[in-house]
Protein backbone atom coordinates (compact mmCIF):
# COMPACT_ATOMS: atom_id res chain seq x y z
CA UNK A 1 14.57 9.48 3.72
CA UNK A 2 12.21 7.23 1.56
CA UNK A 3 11.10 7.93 -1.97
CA UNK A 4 8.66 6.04 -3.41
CA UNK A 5 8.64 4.61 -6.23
CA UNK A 6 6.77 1.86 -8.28
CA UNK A 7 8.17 -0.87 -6.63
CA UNK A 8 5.41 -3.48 -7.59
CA UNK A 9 8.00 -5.64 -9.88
CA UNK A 10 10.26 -6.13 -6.75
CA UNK A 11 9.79 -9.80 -5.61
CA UNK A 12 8.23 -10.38 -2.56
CA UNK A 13 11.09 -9.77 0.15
CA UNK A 14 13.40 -8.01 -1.62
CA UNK A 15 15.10 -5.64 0.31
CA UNK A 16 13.49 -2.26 -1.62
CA UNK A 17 15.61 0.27 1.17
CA UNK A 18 17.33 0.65 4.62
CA UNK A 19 16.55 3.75 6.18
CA UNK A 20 16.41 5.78 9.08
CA UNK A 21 13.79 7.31 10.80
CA UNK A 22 14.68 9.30 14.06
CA UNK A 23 17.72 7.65 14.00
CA UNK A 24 16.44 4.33 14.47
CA UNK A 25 17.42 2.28 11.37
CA UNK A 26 14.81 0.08 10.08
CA UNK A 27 14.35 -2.08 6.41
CA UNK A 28 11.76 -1.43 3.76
CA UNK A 29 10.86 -5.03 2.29
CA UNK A 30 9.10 -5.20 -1.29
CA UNK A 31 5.25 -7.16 -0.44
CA UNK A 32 4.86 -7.82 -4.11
CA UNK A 33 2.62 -7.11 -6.15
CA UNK A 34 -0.55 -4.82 -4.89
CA UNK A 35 -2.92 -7.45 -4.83
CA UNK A 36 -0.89 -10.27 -2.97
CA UNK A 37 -0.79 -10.81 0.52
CA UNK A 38 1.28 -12.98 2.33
CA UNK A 39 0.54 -15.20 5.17
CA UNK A 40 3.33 -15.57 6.71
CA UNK A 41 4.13 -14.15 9.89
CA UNK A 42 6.80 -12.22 11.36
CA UNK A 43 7.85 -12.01 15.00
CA UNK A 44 10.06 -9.85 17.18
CA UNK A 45 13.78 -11.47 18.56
CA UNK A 46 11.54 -13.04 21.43
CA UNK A 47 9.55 -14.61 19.29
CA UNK A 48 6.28 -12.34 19.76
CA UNK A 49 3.81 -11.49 16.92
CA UNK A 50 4.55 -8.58 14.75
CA UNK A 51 2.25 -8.97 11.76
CA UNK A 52 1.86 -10.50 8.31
CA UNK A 53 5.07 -9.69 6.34
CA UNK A 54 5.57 -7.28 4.79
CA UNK A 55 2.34 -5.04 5.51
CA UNK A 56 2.33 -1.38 6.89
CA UNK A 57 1.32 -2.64 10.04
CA UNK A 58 3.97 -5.14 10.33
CA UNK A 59 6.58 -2.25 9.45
CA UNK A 60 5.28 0.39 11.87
CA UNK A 61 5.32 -2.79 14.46
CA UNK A 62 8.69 -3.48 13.65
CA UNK A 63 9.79 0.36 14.02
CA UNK A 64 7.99 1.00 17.44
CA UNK A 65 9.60 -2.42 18.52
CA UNK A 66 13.56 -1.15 17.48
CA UNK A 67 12.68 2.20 18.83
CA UNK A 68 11.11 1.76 21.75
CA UNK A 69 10.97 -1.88 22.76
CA UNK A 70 6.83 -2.28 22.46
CA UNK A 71 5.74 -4.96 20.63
CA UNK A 72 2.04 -3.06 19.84
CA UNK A 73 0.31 -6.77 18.63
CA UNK A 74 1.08 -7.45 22.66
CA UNK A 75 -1.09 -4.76 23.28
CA UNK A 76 -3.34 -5.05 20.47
CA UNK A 77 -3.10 -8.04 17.76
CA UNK A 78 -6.58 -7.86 15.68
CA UNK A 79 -6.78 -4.96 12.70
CA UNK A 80 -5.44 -3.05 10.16
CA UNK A 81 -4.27 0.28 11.23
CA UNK A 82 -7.89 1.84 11.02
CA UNK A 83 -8.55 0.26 14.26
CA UNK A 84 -5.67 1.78 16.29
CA UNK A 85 -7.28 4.92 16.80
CA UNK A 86 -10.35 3.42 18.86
CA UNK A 87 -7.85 1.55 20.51
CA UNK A 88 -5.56 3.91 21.32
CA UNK A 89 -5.37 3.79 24.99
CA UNK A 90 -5.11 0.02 24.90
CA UNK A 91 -1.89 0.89 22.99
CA UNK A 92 -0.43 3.26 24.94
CA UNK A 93 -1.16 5.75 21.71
CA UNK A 94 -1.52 9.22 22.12
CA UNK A 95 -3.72 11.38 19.48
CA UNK A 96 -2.19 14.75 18.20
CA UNK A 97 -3.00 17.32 15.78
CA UNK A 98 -2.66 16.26 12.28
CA UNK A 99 -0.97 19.38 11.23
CA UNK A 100 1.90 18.66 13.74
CA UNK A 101 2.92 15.35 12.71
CA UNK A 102 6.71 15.29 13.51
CA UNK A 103 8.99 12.78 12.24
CA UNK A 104 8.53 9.20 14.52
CA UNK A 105 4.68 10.02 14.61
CA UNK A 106 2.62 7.49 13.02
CA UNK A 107 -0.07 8.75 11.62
CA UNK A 108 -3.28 6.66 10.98
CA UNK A 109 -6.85 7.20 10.26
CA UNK A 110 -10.72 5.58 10.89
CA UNK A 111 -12.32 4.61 7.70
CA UNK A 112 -11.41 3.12 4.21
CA UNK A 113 -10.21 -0.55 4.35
CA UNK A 114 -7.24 -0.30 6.46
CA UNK A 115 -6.83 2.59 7.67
């Protein structure tokens, strides 16, 4: 399970935790400081697009790909996660109740910045 924590003095790429989620195990990387953004990319062992390290959207990428074998930016590259709703279907994303959220579900939502 992941706790958060301040973790805004952790260099960028610092390993902050390994965990597991639905028994897939997966690694938390610090992305610095709030307001920096890398622009460097990270790709899947085949070399496909996962997403600018270390964003949410790169980690859920990066989760779905070890759990499943999708690479999602195949199916949809452009956008913050506030997109993936409207482009669910594209996906292969199914929509569910938000008060049954189950661990593996990734929940996201329309509106704000990113969603």
């Amino acid at each position: 399970m992941f706790t958060y924590k301040d973790n805004s003095n952790i260099p960028f790429g610092k390993i902050i935790q390994k965990i597991s989620i639905d028994s897939v195990d997966i690694t938390v990387y610090s992305n610095g400081k709030s307001d920096f953004i890398d622009t460097k990319k990270n790709y899947d062992k085949e070399g496909n697009y996962l997403g600018i390290r270390y964003q949410c959207v790169e980690f859920v990428r990066r989760y779905i790909y070890k759990r499943d074998g999708i690479n999602l930016a195949l199916l949809h590259k452009e956008g913050n996660a506030d997109t993936w709703h409207s482009n669910r279907e594209l996906m292969k994303l199914e929509s569910i109740d938000p008060h049954k959220v189950q661990i593996g579900d990734i929940p996201c939502f329309q509106g704000g910045h990113t969603g």
